[in-house]
Protein backbone atom coordinates (compact mmCIF):
# COMPACT_ATOMS: atom_id res chain seq x y z
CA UNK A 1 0.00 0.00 0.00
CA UNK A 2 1.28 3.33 -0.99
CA UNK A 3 0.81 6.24 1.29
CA UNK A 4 -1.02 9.42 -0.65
CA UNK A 5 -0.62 11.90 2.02
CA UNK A 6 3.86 10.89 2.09
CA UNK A 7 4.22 8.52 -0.66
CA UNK A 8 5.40 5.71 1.94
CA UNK A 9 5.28 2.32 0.90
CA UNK A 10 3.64 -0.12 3.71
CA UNK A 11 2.55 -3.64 3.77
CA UNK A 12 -0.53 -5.06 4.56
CA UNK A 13 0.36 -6.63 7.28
CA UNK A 14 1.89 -3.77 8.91
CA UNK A 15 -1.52 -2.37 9.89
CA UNK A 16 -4.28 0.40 8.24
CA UNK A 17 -2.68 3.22 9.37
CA UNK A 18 0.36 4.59 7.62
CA UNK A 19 3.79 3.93 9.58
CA UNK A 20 5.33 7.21 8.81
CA UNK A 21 2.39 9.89 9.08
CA UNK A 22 -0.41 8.03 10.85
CA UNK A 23 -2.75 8.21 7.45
CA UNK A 24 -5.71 6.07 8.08
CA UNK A 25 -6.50 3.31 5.27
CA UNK A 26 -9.30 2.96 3.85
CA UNK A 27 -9.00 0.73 1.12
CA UNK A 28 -7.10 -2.72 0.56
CA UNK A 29 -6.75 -2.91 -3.06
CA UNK A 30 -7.23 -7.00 -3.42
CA UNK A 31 -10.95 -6.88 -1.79
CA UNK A 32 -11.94 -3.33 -2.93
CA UNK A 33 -9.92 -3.50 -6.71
CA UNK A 34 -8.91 0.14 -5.61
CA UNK A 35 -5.88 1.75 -3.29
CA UNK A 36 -6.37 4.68 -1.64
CA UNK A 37 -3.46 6.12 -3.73
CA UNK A 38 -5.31 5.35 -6.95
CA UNK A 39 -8.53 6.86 -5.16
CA UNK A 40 -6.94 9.84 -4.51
CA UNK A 41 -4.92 10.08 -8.39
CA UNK A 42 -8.27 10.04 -9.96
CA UNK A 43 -9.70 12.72 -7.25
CA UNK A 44 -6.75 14.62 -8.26
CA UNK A 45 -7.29 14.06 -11.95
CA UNK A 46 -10.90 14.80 -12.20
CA UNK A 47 -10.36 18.54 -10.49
CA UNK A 48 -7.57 19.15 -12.23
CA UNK A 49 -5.42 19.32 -9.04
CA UNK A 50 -7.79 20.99 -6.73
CA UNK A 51 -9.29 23.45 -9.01
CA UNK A 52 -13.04 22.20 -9.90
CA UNK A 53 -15.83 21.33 -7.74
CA UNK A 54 -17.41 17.88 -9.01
CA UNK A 55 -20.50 16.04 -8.06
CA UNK A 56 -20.85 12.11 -6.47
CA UNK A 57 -21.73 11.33 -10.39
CA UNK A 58 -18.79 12.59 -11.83
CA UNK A 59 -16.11 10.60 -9.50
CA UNK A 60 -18.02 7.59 -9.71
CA UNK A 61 -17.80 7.76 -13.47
CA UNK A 62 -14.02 8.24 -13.04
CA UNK A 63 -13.91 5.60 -10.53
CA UNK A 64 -15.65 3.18 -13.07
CA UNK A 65 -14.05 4.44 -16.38
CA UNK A 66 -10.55 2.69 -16.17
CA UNK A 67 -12.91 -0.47 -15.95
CA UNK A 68 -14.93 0.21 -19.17
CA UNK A 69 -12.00 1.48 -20.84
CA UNK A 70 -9.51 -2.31 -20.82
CA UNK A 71 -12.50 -4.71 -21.87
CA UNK A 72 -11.75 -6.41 -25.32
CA UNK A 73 -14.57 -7.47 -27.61
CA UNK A 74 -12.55 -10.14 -28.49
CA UNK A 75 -12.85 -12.43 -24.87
CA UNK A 76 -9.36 -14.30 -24.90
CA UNK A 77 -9.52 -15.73 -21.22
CA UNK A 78 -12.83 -17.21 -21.72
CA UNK A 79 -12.52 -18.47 -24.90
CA UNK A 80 -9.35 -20.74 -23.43
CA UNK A 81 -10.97 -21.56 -20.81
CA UNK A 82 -13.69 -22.82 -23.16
CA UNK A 83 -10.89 -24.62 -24.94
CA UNK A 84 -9.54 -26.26 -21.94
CA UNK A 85 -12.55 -27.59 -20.64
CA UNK A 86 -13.92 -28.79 -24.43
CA UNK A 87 -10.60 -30.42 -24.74
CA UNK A 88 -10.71 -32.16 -21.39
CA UNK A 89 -14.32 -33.51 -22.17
CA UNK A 90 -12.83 -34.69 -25.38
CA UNK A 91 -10.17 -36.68 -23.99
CA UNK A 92 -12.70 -38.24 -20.78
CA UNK A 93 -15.13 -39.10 -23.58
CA UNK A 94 -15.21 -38.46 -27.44
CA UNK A 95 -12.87 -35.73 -28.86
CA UNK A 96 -16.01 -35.07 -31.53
CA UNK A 97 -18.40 -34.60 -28.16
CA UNK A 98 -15.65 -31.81 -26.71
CA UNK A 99 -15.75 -29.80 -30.34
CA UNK A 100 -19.66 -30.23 -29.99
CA UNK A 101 -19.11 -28.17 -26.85
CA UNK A 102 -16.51 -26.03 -27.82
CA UNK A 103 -18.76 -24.76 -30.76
CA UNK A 104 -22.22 -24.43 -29.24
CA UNK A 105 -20.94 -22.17 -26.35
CA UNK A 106 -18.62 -19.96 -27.89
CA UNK A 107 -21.11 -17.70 -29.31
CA UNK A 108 -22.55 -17.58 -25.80
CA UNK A 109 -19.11 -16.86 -24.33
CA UNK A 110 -18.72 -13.93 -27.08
CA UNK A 111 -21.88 -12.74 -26.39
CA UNK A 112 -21.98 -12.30 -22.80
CA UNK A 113 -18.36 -10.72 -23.47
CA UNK A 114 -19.87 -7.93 -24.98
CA UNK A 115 -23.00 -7.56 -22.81
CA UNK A 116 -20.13 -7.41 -20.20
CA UNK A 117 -18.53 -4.70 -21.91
CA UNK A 118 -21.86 -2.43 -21.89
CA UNK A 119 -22.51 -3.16 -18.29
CA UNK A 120 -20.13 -0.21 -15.56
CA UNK A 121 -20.18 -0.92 -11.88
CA UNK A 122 -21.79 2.64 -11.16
CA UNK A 123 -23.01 2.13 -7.63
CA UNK A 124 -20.13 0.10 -6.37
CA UNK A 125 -17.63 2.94 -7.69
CA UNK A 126 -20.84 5.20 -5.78
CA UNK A 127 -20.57 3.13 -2.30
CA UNK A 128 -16.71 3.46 -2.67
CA UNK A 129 -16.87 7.19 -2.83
CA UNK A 130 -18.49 7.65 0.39
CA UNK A 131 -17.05 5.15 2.58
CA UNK A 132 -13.81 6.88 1.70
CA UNK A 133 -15.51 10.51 2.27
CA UNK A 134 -16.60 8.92 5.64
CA UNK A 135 -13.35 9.01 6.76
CA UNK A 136 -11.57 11.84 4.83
CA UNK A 137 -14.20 13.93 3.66
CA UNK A 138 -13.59 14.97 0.25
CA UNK A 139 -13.39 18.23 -0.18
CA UNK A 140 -14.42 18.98 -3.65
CA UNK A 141 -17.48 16.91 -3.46
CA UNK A 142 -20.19 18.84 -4.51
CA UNK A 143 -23.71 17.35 -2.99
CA UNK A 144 -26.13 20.09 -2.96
CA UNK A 145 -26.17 21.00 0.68
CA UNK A 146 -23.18 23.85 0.43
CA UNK A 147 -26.01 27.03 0.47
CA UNK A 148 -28.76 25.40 2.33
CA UNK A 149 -28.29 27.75 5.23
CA UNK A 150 -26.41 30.87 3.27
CA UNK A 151 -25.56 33.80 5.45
CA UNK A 152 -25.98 37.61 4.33
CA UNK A 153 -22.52 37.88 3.64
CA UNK A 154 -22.02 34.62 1.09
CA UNK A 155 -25.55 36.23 -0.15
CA UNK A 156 -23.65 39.41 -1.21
CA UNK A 157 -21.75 37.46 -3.49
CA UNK A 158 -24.73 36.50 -5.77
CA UNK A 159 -25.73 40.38 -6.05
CA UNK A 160 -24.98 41.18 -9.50
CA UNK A 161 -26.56 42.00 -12.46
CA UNK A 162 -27.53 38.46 -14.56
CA UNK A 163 -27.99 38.25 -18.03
CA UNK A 164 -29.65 35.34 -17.61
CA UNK A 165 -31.14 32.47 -15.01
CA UNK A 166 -30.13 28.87 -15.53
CA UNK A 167 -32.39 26.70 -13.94
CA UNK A 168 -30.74 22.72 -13.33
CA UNK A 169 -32.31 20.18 -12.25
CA UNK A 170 -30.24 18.87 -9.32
CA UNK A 171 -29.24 20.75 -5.81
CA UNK A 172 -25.55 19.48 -6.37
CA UNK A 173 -25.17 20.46 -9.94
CA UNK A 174 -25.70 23.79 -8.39
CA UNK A 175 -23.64 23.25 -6.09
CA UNK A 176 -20.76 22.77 -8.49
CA UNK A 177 -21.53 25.24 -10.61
CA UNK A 178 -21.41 27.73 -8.17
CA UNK A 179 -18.25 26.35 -6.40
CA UNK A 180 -16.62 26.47 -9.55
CA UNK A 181 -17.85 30.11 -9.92
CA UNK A 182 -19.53 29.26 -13.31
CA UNK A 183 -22.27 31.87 -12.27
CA UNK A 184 -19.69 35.19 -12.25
CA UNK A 185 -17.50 33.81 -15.34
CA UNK A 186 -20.86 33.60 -17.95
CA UNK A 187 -23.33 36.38 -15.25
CA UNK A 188 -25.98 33.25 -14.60
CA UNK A 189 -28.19 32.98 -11.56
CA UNK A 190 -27.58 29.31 -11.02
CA UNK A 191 -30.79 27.81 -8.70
CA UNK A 192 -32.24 24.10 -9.12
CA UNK A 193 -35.71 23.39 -9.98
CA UNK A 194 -36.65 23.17 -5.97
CA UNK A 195 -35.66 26.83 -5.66
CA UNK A 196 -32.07 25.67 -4.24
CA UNK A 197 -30.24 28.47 -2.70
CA UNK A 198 -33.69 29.86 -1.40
CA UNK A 199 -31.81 33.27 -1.10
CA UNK A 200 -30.98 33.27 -4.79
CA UNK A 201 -34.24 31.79 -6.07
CA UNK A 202 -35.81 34.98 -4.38
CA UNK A 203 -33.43 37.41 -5.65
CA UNK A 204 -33.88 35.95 -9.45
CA UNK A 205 -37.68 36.57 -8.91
CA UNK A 206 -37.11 40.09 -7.81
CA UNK A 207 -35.22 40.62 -10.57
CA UNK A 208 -37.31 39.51 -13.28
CA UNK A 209 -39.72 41.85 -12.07
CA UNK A 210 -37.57 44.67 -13.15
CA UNK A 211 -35.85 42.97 -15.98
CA UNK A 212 -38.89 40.88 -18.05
CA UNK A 213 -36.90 40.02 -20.73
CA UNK A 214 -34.31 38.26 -18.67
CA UNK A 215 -33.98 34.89 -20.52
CA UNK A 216 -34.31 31.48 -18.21
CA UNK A 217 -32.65 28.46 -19.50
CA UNK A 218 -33.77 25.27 -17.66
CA UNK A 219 -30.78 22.45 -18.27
CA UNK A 220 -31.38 18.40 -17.27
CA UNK A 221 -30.65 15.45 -17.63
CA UNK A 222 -31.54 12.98 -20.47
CA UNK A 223 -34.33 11.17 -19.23
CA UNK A 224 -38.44 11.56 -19.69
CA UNK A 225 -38.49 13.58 -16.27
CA UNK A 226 -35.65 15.66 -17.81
CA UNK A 227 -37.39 16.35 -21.38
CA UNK A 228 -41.16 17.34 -19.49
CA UNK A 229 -39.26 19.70 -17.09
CA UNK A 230 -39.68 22.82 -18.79
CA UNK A 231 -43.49 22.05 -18.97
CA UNK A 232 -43.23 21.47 -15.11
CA UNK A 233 -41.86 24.42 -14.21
CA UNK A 234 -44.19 26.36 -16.69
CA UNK A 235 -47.33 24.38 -14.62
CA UNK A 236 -45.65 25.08 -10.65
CA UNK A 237 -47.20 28.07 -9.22
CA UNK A 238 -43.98 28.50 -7.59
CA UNK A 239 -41.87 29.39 -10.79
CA UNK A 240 -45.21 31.49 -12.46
CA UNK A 241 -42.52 34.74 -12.37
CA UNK A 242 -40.46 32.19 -14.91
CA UNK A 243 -43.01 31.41 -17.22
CA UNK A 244 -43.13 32.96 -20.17
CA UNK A 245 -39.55 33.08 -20.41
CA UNK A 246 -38.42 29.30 -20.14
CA UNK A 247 -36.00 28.16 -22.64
CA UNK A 248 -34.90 24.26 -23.00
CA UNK A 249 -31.04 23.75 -23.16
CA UNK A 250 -31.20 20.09 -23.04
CA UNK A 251 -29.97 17.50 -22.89
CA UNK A 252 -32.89 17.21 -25.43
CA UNK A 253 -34.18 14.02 -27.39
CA UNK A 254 -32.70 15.20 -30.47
CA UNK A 255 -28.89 15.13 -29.56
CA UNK A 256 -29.55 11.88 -28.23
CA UNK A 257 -29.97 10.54 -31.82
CA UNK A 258 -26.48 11.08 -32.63
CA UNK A 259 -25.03 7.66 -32.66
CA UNK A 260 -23.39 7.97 -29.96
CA UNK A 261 -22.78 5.28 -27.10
CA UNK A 262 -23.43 6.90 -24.04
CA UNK A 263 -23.45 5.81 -20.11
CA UNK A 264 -26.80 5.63 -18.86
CA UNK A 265 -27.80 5.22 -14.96
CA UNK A 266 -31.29 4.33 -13.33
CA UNK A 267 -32.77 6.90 -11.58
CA UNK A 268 -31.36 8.59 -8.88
CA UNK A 269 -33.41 6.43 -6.14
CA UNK A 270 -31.61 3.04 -7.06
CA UNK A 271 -28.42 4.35 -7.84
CA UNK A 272 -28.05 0.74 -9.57
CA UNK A 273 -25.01 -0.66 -12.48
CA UNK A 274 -24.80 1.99 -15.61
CA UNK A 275 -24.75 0.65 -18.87
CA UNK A 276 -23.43 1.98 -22.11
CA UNK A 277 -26.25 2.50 -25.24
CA UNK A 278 -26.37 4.03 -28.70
CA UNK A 279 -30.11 3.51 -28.29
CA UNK A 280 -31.97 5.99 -26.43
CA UNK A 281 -35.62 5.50 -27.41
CA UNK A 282 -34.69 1.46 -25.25
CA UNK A 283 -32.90 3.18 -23.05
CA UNK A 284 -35.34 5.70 -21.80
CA UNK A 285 -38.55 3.43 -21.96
CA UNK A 286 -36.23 1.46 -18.78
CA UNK A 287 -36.57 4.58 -17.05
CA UNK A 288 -32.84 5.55 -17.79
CA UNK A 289 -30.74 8.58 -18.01
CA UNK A 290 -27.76 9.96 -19.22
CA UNK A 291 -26.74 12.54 -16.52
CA UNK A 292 -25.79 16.20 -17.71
CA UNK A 293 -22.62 15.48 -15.50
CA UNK A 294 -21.46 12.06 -17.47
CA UNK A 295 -18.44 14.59 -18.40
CA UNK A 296 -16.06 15.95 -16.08
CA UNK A 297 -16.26 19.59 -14.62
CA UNK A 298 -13.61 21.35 -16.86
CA UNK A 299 -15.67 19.95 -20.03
CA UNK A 300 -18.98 19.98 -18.87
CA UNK A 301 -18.20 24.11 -17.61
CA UNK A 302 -17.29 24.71 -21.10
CA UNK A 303 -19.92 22.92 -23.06
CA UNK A 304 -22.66 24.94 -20.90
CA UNK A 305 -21.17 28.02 -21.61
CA UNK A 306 -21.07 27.58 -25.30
CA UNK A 307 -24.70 25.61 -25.19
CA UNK A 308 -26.17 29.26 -23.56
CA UNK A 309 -25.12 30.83 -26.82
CA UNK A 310 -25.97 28.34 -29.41
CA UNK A 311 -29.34 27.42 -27.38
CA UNK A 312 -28.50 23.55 -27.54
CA UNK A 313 -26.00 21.34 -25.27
CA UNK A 314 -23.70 19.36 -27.11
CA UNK A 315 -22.73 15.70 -25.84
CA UNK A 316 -19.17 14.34 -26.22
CA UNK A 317 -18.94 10.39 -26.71
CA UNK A 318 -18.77 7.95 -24.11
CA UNK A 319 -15.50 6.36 -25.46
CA UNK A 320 -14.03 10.23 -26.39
CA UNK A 321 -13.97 10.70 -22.65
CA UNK A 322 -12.34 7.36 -20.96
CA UNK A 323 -8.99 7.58 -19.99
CA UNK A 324 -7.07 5.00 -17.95
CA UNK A 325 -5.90 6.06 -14.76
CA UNK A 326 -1.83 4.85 -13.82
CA UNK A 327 -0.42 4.91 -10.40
CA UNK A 328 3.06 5.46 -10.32
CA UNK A 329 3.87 1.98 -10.35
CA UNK A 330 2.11 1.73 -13.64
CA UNK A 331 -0.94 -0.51 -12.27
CA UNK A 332 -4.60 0.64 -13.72
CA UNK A 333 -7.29 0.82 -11.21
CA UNK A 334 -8.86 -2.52 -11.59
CA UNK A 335 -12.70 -4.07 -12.23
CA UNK A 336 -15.13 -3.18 -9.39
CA UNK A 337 -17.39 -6.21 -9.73
């Protein structure tokens, strides 16, 4: 086990708590396929050092993407073991019996190979996020609960002039929009659909009284909730100052239709496996989404600043995003399953 907070190297039977600066284990990478080091590497990767806010579905995705991204299509390991045990029945009883075998199951073998490869370990990357946060919170974690009780002074901060009111679906993907000060950089009053900060929500309805043609963009995820939100917030007497001036920025049905393969998660009450799809209309009569927050904060920051020009949020590929993260001993996080 390598140390993150001093870099020393300790072995498992020396205890869970570092011999050098006391740094409490959480992880032992042969039961949880994860070291703390590696833990903290992608942490460290994903904020770009420290320097973006990120939600519980971004890290997991992280946590999870080494996983997706060393699959083959090609199953070589199963495919021998196939062999071996055809060729074993062949020589206990007729070689022509172990080729019978050998050739009815390897399409089976192939094919649950690639229903494999569609298939991410989303809520056990999810369960390994916050038993490590239970003992060294993570700082960056953005989980919607930052501005639930915001003081005049932090309220100060959100006094300026917007040109326009983004309206998100989730607490914490306001949460990491405003830690990562998206709402000064592009002059957006960032609130969620719940009226998350309260103190903001009623400053954005105070100012639309004075300012009508402020524009409100409403962003979600991908998912039949997502695409009827606009219409929800149009029909909640609580956002009647909003709504004649609700604009959809997606993710909408039609970027969807792109090709693409793209992660999709149940619903946020069963936080169950993800699995990859190029087929949304399947996808979404399961009840699945594809999160606005699939990408990273650095990308997603961007594409929501260009989609509040161009009126539409673009999606990136699944497999344009993956990237393999290396401890310095060269060893990729491994499978979570």
């Amino acid at each position: 086990m390598r140390c993150p907070e001093c870099r020393h190297e300790q072995q498992y039977r020396d205890g869970k708590h570092c011999g050098k600066c006391g740094y409490h284990f959480v992880f032992l990478r042969k039961k949880d396929g994860i070291s703390d080091f590696a833990f903290r590497q992608i942490i460290h990767r994903l904020s770009e050092g420290g320097h973006y806010a990120f939600t519980d579905t971004q890290l997991a995705l992280a946590i999870a993407r080494p996983w997706w991204g060393k699959r083959s299509w090609i199953p070589l390991k199963p495919i021998f073991l196939l062999a071996a045990i055809s060729f074993g029945i062949g020589l206990v009883e007729q070689f022509i019996l172990g080729v019978l075998v050998f050739i009815m199951m390897l399409p089976w073998v192939i094919g649950l190979s690639r229903w494999r490869k569609t298939v991410f370990h989303f809520l056990s990357a999810y369960h390994l996020i916050y038993r490590y946060h239970g003992t060294h919170p993570i700082a960056g974690l953005a989980d919607g609960q930052a501005f639930l009780h915001t003081t005049e002074t932090e309220l100060r901060e959100f006094q300026y002039a917007p040109e326009r009111i983004l309206v998100v679906e989730r607490d914490d993907l306001v949460d990491m929009l405003i830690r990562n000060r998206f709402h000064l950089s592009h002059k957006t009053a960032v609130v969620s659909r719940s009226g998350y900060p309260e103190g903001v929500c009623a400053a954005c309805r105070e100012f639309l009284k004075n300012h009508p043609d402020t524009p409100v963009q409403v962003l979600h995820d991908a998912s039949t909730s997502g695409f009827g939100l606009t219409a929800q917030l149009a029909a909640d007497p609580k956002w009647e100052f909003a709504r004649q001036r609700l604009i959809d920025l997606g993710i909408s049905r039609v970027t969807l239709d792109g090709g693409s393969s793209l992660p999709w998660l149940s619903p946020d009450t069963s936080r169950s496996e993800g699995t990859f799809s190029a087929n949304p209309a399947k996808m979404l009569r399961a009840g699945r989404r594809v999160p606005v927050d699939y990408i990273g904060p650095e990308p997603l920051l961007n594409l929501l600043g260009a989609a509040m020009t161009t009126g539409s949020l673009a999606l990136v590929a699944a497999n344009d995003i993956g990237e393999v993260i290396v401890d310095t001993d060269g060893d990729e996080t491994d499978d979570f399953g």
